[in-house]
Protein backbone atom coordinates (compact mmCIF):
# COMPACT_ATOMS: atom_id res chain seq x y z
CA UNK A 1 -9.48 -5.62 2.78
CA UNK A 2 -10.77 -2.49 1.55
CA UNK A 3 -9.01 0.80 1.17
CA UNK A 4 -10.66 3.67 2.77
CA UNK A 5 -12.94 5.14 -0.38
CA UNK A 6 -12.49 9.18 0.49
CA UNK A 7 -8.87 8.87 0.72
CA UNK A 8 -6.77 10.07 -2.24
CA UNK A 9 -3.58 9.02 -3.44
CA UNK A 10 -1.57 11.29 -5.93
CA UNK A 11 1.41 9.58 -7.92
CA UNK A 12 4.44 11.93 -8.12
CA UNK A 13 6.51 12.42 -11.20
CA UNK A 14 9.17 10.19 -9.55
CA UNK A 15 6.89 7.49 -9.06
CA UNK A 16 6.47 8.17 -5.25
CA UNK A 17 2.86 9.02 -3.99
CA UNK A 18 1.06 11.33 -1.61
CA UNK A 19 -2.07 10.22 0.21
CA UNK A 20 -4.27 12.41 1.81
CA UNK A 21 -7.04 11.47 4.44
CA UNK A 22 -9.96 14.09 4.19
CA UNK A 23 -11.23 12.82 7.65
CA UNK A 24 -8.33 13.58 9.42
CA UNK A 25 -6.47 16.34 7.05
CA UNK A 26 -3.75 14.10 7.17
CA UNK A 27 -1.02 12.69 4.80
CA UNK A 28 1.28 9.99 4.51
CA UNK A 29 3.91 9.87 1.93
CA UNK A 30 4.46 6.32 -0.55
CA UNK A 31 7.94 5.23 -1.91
CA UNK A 32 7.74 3.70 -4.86
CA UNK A 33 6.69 0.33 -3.60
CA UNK A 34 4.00 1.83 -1.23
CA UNK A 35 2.36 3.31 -4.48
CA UNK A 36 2.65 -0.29 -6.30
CA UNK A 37 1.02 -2.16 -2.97
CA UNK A 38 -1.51 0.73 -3.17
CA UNK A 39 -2.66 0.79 -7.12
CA UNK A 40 -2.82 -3.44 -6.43
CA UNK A 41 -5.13 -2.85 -3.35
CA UNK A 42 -7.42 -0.33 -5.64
CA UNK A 43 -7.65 -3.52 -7.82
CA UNK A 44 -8.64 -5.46 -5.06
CA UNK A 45 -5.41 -7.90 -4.60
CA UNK A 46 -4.98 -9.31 -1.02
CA UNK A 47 -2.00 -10.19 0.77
CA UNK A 48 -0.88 -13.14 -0.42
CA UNK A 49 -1.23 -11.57 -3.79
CA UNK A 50 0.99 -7.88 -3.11
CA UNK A 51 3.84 -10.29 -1.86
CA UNK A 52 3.61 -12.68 -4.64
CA UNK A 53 3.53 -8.92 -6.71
CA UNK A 54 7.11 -8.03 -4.59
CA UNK A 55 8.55 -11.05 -5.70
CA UNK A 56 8.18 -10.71 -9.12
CA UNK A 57 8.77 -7.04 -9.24
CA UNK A 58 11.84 -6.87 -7.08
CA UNK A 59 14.86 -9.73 -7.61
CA UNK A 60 16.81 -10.42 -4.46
CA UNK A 61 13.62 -10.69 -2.03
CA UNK A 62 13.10 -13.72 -0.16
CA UNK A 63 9.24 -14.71 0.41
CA UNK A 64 9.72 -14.02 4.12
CA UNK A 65 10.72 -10.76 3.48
CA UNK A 66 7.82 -9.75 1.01
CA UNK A 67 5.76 -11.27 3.18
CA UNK A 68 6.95 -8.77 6.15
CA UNK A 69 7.25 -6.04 4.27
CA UNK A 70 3.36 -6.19 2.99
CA UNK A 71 2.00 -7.11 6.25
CA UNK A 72 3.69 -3.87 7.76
CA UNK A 73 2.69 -1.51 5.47
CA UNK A 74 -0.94 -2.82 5.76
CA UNK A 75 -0.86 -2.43 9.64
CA UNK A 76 0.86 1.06 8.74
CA UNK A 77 -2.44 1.79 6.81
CA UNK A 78 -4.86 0.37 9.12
CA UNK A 79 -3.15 2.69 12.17
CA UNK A 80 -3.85 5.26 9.85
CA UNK A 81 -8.02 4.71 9.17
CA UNK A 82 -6.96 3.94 5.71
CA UNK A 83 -7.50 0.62 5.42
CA UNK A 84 -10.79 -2.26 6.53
CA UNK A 85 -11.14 -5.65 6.76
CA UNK A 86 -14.66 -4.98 5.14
């Protein structure tokens, strides 16, 4: 997986993001995890590795749920040209 190299993602004071697609003027907003999963893809972690990251980060999530959770944000950034298998 490879995150789409002209978009840009801007980390908020609140720890929120912003990231803007210059090929389609568009942007999508990050809670707090989204930036995490994001800053982890930059480094090059695949999926198995951003739930194992939940886990740890957040007590009270099952592996199931990590699991879902990182799979649908991943789709959420591939329906958005964000995000390649390449």
């Amino acid at each position: 997986m490879k995150l789409n190299p002209f978009a840009v993602m801007a980390e908020q004071f609140d720890g929120t993001g912003l990231v803007f697609h210059p090929e389609t003027n568009a942007a999508v907003s990050l809670n707090k995890t989204g930036v995490y999963l994001w800053n982890r893809l930059k480094e090059g972690a695949d999926e198995a590795a951003l739930a194992a990251g939940l886990l740890e980060r957040y007590d009270g999530v099952t592996q199931e749920k990590a699991e879902a959770d990182v799979a649908a944000f991943l789709e959420e950034l591939r329906s958005r040209s964000l995000l390649s298998e390449e």
